[in-house]
C-alpha atoms as a PDB file:
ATOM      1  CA  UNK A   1     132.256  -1.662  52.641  1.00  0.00           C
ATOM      2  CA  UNK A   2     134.159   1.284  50.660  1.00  0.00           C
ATOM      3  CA  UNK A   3     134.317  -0.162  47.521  1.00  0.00           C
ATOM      4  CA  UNK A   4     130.572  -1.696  47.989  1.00  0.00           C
ATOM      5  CA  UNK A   5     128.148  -0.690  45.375  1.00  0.00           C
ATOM      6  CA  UNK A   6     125.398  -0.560  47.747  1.00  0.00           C
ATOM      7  CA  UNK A   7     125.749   3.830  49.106  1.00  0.00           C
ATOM      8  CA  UNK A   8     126.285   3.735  52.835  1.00  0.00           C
ATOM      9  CA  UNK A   9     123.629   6.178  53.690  1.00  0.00           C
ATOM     10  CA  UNK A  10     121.962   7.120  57.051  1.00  0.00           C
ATOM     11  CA  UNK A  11     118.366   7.560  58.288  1.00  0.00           C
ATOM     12  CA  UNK A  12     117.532  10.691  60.529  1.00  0.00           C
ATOM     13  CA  UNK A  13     114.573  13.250  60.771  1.00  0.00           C
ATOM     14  CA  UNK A  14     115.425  15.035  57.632  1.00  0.00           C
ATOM     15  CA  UNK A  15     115.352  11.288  55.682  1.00  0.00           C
ATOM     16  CA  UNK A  16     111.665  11.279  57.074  1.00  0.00           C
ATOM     17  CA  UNK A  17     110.468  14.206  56.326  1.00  0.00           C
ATOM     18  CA  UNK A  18     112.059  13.718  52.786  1.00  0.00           C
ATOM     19  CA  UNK A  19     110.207  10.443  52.414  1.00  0.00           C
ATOM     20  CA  UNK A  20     106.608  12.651  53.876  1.00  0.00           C
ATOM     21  CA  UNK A  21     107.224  15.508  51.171  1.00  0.00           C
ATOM     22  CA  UNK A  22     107.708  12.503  48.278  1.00  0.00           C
ATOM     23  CA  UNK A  23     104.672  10.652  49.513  1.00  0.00           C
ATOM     24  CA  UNK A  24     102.415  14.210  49.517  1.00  0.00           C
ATOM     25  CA  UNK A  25     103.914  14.828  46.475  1.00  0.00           C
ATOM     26  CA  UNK A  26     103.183  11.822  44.664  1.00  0.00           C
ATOM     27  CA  UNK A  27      99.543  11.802  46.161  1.00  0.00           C
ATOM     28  CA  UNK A  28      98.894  14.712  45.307  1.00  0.00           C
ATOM     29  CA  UNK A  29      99.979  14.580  41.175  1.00  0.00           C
ATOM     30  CA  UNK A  30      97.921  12.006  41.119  1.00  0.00           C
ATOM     31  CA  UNK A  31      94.764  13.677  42.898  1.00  0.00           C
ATOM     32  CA  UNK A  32      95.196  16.837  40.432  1.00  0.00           C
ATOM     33  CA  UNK A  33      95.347  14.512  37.151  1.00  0.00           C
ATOM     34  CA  UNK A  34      91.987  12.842  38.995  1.00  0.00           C
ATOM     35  CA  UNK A  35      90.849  16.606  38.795  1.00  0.00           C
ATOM     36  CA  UNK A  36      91.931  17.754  35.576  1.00  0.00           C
ATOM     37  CA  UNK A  37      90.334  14.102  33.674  1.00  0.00           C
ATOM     38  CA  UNK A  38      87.366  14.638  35.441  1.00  0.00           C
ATOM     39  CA  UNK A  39      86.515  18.259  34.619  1.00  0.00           C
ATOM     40  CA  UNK A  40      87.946  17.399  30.921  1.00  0.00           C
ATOM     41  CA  UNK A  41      86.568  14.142  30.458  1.00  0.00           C
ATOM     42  CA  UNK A  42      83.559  14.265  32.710  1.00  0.00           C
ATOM     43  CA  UNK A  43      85.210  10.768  34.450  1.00  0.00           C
ATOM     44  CA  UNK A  44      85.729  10.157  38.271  1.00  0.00           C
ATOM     45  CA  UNK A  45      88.849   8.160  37.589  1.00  0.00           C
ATOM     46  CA  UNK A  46      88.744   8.191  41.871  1.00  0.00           C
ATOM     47  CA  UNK A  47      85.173   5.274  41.671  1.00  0.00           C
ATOM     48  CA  UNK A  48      87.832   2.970  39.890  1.00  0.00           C
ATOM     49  CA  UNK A  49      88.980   0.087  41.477  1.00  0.00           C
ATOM     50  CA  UNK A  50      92.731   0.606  40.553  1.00  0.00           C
ATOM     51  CA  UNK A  51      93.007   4.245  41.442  1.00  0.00           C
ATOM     52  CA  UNK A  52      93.859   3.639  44.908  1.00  0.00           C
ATOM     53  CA  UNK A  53      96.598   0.958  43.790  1.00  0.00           C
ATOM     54  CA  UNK A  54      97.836   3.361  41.344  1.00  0.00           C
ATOM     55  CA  UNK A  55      98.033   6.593  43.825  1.00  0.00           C
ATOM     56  CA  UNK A  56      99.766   4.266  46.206  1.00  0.00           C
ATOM     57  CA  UNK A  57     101.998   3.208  44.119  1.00  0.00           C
ATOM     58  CA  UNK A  58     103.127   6.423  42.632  1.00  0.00           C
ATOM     59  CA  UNK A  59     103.033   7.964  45.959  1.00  0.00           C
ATOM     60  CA  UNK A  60     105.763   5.395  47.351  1.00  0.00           C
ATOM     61  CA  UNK A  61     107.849   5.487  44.400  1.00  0.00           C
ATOM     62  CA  UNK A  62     107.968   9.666  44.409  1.00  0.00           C
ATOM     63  CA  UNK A  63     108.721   9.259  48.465  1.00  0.00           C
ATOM     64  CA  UNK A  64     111.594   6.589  47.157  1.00  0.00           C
ATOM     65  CA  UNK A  65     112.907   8.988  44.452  1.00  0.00           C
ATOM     66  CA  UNK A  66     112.769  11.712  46.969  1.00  0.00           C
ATOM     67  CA  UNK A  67     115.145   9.612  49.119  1.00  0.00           C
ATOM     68  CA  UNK A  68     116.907   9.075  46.381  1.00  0.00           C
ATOM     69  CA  UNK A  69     118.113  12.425  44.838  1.00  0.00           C
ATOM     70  CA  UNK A  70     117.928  14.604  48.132  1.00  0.00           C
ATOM     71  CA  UNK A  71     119.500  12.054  50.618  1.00  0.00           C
ATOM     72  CA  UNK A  72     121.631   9.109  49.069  1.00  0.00           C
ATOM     73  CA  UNK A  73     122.793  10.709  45.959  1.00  0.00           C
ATOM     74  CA  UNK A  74     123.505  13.667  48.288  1.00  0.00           C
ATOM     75  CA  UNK A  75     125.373  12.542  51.110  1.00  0.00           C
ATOM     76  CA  UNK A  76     127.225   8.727  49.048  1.00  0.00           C
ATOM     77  CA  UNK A  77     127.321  10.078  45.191  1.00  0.00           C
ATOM     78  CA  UNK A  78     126.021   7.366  44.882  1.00  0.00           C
ATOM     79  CA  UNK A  79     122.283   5.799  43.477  1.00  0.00           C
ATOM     80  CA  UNK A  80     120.209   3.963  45.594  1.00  0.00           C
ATOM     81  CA  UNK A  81     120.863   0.265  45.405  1.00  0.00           C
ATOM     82  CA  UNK A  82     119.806  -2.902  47.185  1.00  0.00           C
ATOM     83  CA  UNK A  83     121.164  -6.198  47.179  1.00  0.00           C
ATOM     84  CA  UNK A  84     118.457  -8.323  46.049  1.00  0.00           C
ATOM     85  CA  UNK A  85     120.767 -12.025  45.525  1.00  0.00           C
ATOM     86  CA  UNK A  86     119.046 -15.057  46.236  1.00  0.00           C
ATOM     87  CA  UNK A  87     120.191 -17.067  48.892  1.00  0.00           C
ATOM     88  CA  UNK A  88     120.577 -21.515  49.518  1.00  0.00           C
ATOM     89  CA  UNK A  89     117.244 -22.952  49.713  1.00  0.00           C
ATOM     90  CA  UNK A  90     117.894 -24.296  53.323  1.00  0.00           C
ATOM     91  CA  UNK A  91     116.934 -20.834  54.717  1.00  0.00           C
ATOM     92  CA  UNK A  92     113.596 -20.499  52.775  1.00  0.00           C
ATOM     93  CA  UNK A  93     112.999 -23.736  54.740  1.00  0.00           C
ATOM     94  CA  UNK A  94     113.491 -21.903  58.173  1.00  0.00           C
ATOM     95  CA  UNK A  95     112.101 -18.388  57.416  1.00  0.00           C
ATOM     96  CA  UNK A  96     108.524 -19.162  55.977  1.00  0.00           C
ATOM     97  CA  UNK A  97     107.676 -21.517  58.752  1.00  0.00           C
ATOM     98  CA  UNK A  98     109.016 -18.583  61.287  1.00  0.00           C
ATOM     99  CA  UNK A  99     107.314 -15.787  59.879  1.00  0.00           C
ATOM    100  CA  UNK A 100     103.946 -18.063  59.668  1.00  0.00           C
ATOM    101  CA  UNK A 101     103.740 -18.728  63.275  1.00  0.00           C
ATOM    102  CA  UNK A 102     104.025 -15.245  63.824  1.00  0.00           C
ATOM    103  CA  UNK A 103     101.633 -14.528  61.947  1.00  0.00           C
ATOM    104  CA  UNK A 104      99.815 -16.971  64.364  1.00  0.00           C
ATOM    105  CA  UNK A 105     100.756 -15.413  67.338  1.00  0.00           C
ATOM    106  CA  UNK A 106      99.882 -11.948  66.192  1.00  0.00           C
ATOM    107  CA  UNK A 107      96.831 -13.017  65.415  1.00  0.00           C
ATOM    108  CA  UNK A 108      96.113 -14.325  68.880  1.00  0.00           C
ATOM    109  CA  UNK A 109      97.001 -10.753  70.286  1.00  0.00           C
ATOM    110  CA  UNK A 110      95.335  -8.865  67.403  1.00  0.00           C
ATOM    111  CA  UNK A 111      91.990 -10.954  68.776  1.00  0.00           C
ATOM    112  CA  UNK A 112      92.317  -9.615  72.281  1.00  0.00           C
ATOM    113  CA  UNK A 113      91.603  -5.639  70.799  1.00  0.00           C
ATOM    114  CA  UNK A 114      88.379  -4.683  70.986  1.00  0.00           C
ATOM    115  CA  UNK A 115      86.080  -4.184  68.437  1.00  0.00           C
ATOM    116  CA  UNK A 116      82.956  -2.596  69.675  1.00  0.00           C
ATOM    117  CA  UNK A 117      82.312  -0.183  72.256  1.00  0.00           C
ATOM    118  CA  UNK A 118      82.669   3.656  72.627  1.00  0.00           C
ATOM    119  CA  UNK A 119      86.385   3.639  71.787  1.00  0.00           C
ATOM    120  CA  UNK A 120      87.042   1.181  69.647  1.00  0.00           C
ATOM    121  CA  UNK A 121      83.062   0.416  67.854  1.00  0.00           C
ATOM    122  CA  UNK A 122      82.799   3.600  65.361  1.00  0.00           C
ATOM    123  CA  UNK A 123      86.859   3.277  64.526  1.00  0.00           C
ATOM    124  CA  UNK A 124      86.248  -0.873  63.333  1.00  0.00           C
ATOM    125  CA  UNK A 125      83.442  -0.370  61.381  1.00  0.00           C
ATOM    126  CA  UNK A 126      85.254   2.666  59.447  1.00  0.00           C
ATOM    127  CA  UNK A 127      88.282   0.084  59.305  1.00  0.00           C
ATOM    128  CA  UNK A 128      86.084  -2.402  57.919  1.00  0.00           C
ATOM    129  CA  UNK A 129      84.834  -0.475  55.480  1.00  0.00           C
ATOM    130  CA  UNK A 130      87.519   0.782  54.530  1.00  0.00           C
ATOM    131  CA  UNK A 131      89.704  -3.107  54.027  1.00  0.00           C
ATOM    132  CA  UNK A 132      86.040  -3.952  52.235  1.00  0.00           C
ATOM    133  CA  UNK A 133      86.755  -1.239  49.412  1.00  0.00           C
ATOM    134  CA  UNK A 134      90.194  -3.139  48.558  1.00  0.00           C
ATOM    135  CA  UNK A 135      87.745  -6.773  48.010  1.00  0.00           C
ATOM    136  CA  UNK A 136      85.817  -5.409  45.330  1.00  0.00           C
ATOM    137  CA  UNK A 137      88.183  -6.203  42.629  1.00  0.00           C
ATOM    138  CA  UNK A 138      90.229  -9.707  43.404  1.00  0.00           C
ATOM    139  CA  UNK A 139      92.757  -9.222  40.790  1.00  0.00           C
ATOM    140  CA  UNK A 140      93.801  -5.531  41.688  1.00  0.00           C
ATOM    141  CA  UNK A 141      93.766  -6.649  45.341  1.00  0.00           C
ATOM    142  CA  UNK A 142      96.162  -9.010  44.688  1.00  0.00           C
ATOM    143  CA  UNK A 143      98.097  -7.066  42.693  1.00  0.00           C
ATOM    144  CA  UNK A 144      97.914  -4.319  45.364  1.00  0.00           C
ATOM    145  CA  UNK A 145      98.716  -6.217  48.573  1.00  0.00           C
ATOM    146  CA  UNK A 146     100.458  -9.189  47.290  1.00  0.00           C
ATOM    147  CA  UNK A 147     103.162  -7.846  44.624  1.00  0.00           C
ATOM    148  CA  UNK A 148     103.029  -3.873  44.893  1.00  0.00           C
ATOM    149  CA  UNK A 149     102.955  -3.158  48.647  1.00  0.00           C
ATOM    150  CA  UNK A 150     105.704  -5.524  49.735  1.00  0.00           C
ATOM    151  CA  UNK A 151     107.956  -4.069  47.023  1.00  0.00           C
ATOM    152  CA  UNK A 152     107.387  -0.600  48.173  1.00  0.00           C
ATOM    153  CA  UNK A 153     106.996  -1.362  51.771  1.00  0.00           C
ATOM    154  CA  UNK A 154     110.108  -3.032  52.227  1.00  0.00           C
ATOM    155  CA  UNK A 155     111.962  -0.800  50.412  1.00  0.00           C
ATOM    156  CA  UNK A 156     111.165   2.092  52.725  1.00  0.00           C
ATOM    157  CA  UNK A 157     110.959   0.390  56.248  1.00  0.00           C
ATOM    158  CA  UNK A 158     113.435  -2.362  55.922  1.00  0.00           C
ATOM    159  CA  UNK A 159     116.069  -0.484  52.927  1.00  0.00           C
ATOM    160  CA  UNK A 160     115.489   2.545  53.704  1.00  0.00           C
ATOM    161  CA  UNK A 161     114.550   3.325  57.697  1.00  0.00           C
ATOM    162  CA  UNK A 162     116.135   0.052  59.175  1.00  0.00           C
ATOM    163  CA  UNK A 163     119.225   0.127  57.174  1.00  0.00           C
ATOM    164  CA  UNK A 164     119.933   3.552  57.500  1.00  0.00           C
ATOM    165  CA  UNK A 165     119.437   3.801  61.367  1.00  0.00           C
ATOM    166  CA  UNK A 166     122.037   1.457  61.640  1.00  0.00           C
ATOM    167  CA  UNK A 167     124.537   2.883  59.197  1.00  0.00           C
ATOM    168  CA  UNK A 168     124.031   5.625  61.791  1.00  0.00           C
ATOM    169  CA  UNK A 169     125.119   3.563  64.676  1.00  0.00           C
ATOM    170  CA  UNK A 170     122.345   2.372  66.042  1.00  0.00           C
ATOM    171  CA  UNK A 171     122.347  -0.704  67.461  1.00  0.00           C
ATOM    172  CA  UNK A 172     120.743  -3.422  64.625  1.00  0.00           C
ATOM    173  CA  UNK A 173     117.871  -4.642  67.023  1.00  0.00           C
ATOM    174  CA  UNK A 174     116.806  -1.085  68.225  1.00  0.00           C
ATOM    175  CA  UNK A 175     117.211  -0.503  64.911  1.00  0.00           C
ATOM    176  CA  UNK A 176     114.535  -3.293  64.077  1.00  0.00           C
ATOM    177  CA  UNK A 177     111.886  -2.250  66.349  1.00  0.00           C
ATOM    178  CA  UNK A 178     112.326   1.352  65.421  1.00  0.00           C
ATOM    179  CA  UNK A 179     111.438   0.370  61.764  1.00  0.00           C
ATOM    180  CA  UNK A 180     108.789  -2.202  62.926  1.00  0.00           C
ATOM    181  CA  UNK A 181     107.324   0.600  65.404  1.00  0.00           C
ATOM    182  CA  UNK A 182     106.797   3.516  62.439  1.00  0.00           C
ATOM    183  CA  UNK A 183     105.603   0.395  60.246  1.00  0.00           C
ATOM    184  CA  UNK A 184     102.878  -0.159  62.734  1.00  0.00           C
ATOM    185  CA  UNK A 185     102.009   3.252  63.074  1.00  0.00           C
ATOM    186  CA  UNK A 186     101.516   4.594  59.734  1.00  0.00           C
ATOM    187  CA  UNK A 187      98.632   1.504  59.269  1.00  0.00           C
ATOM    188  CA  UNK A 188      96.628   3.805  60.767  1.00  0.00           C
ATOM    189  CA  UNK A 189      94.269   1.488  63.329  1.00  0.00           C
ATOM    190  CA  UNK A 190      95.007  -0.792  66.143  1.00  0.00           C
ATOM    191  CA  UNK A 191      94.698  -3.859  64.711  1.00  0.00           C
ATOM    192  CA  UNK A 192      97.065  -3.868  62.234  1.00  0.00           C
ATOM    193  CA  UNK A 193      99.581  -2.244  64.032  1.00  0.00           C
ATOM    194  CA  UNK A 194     100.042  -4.853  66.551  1.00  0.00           C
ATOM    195  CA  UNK A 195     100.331  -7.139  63.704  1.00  0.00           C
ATOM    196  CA  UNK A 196     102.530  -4.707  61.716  1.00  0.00           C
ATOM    197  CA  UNK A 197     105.074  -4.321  64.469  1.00  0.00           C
ATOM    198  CA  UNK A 198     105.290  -7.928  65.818  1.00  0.00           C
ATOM    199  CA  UNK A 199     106.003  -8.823  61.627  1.00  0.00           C
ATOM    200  CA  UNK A 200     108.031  -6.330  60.862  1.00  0.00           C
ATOM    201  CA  UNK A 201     110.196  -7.390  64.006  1.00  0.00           C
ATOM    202  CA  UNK A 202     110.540 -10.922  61.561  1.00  0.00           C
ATOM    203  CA  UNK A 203     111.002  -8.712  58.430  1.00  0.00           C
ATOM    204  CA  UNK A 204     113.804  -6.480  60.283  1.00  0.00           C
ATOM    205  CA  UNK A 205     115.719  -9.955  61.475  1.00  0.00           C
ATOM    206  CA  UNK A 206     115.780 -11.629  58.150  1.00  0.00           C
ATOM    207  CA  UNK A 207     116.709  -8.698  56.286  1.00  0.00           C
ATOM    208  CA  UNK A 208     119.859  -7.742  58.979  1.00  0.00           C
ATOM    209  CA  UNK A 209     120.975 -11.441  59.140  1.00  0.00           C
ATOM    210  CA  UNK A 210     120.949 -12.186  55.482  1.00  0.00           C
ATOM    211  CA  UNK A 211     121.423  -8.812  53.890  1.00  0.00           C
ATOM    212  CA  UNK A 212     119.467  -9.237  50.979  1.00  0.00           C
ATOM    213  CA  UNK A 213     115.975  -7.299  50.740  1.00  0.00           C
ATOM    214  CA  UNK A 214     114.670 -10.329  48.225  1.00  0.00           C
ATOM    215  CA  UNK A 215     113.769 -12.101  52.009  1.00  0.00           C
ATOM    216  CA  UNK A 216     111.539  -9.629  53.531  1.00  0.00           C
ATOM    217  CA  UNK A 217     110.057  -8.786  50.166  1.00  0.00           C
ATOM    218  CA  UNK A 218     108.798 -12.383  50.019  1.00  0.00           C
ATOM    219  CA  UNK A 219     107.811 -13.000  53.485  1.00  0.00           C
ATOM    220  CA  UNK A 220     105.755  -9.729  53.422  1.00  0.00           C
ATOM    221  CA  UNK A 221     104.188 -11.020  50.141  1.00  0.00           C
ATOM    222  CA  UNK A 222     103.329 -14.541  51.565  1.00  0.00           C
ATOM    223  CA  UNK A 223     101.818 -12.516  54.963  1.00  0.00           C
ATOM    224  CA  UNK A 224      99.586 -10.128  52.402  1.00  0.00           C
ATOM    225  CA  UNK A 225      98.353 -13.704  50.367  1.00  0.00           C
ATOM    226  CA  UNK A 226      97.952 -15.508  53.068  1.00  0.00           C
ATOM    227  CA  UNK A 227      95.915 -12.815  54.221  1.00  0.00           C
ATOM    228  CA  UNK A 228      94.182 -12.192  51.091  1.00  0.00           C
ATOM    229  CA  UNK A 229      92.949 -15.607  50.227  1.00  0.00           C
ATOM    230  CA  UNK A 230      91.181 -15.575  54.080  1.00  0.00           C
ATOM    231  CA  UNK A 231      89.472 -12.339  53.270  1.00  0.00           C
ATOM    232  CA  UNK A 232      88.645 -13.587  49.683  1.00  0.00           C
ATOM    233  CA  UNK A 233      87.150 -17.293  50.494  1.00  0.00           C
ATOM    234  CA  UNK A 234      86.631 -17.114  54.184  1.00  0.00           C
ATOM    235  CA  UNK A 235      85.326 -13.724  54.212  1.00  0.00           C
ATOM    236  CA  UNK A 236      87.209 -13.252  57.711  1.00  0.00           C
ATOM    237  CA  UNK A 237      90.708 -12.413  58.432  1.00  0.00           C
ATOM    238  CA  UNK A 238      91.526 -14.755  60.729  1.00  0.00           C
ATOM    239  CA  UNK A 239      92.592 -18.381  60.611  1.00  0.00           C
ATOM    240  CA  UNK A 240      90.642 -19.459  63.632  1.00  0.00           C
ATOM    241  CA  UNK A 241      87.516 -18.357  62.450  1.00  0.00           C
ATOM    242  CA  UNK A 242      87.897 -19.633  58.896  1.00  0.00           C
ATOM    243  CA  UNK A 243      89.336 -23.102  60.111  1.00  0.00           C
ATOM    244  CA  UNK A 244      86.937 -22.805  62.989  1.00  0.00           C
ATOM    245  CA  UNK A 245      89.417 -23.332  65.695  1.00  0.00           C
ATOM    246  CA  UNK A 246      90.103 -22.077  68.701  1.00  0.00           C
ATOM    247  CA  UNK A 247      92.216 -18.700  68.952  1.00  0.00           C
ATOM    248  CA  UNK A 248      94.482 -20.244  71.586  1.00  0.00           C
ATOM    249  CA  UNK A 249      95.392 -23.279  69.369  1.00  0.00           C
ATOM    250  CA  UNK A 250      96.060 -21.039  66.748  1.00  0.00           C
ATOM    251  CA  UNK A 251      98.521 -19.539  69.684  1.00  0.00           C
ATOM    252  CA  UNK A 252      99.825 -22.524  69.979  1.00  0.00           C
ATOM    253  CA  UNK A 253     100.901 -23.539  67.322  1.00  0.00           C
ATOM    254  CA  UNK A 254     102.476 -20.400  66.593  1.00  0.00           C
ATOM    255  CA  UNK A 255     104.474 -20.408  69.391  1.00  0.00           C
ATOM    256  CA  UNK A 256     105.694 -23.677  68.452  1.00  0.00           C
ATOM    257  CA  UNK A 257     106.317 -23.074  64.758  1.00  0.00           C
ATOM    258  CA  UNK A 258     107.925 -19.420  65.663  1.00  0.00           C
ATOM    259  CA  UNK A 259     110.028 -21.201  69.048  1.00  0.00           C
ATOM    260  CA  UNK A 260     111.008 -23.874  66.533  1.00  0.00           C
ATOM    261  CA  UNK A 261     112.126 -22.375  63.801  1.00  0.00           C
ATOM    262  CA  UNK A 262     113.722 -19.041  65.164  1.00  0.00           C
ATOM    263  CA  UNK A 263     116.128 -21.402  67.049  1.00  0.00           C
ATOM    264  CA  UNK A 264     117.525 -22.496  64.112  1.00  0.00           C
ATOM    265  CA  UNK A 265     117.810 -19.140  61.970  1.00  0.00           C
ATOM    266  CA  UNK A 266     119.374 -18.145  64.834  1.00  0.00           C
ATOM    267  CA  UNK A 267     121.328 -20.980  65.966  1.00  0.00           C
ATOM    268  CA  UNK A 268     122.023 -23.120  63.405  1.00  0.00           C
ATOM    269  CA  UNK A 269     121.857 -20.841  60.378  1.00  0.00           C
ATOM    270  CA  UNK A 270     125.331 -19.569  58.860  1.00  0.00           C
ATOM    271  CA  UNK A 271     125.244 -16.701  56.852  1.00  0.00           C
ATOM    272  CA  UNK A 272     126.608 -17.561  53.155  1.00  0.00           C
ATOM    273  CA  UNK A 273     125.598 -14.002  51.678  1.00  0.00           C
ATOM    274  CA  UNK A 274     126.868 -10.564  52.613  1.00  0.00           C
ATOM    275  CA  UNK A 275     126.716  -6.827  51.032  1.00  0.00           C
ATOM    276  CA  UNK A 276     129.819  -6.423  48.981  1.00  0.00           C
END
């Protein structure tokens, strides 16, 4: 790993509050250009549909390039780097079919959170709203969810957090749920944090067992379409509503699909790719 062209950085409270200063940063360039077009041009860029896919996206890439030149480049003299190689088409075979009955199961817990009620009512209709806002333009949904936020995402929680906690020593599956536990969190809302956390546990695995970030970055996107495509034709997101089926088959056959095929990632997979 001396030679490797990939920096050998680590992750600690100063790499966070790095990646919070790039984020605010970011957000807030583009919230002052908002400000100056609008009092020049007498234009609320903000009522556009891709204004929130364009401040996200420049907010993750300053919080990246924040990373960048105050930690890696720092600390490795070297430029942050990720190995992105391909790998046999055997394990795309085992990891889609994993990650998808996750996606089951988490949707079986997800379905036991309440949605109405003191607590929880006020907090899912603001939610709602909210995930409503990102339907009103297909294409930049897609766009947003499905290509953009899997890029940046994994970058940060899988490249970044993961992989740096355990450069630090951490053991790899603490390091996993660590990652998976701040993904969670900065969702915002209860529901997608269970989700968040129980797929970012899948995310962390494939990532640490295959070392390439090109995994994750796909699984995430196939999570966000599958996702999208139930919000966008079903109007619902949830597969036992839109197939109308029972939430505990849906449980069940994510148990099988995830028992199933994370026995043989596990077991019967051999690594062919490493970090060199």
């Amino acid at each position: 790993m001396e030679n490797s062209k990939y920096p050998k950085f680590t992750f600690t409270w100063l790499g966070g509050l790095t990646l919070v200063v790039g984020l605010f940063v970011g957000t807030m360039a583009v919230s002052l250009f908002s400000t100056f077009w609008k009092v020049t041009f007498k234009e609320n860029l903000e009522l556009k549909d891709w204004f929130l896919m364009v401040a996200n996206s420049v907010g993750f890439l300053t919080a990246i390039a924040f990373f960048d030149f105050f930690i890696v480049r720092r600390t490795t003299h070297k430029k942050l780097n990720f190995n992105l190689s391909s790998v046999n088409f055997y394990t795309y075979l085992l990891i889609f079919p994993m990650m998808a009955g996750m996606m089951f199961i988490a949707e079986f817990i997800t379905s036991l959170i309440p949605t109405t009620g003191p607590v929880f009512g006020d907090f899912y209709e603001y939610f709602i709203q909210l995930m409503s806002q990102l339907t009103d333009d297909p294409v930049v949904m897609i766009i947003m969810t499905v290509i953009l936020a899997p890029i940046f995402e994994e970058i940060i929680f899988r490249g970044i957090i993961q992989k740096g906690l355990v450069n630090k020593g951490i053991k790899p599956w603490k390091a996993i749920v660590y990652a998976s536990i701040i993904f969670g969190v900065v969702h915002g809302n209860p529901w997608q944090f269970i989700s968040a956390v129980m797929l970012g546990c899948i995310l962390g695995l494939v990532y640490h067992k295959t070392k390439t970030l090109l995994l994750p970055i796909l699984l995430h996107a196939f999570n966000n379409l599958s996702l999208s495509l139930l919000v966008l034709y079903g109007k619902d997101e949830s597969f036992a509503k839109v197939f109308n089926v029972s939430e505990w088959l849906i449980l069940a056959a994510g148990l099988v699909l995830f028992s199933l095929f994370y026995y043989l990632f596990m077991k019967k997979y051999k690594v062919h790719y490493s970090e060199i």
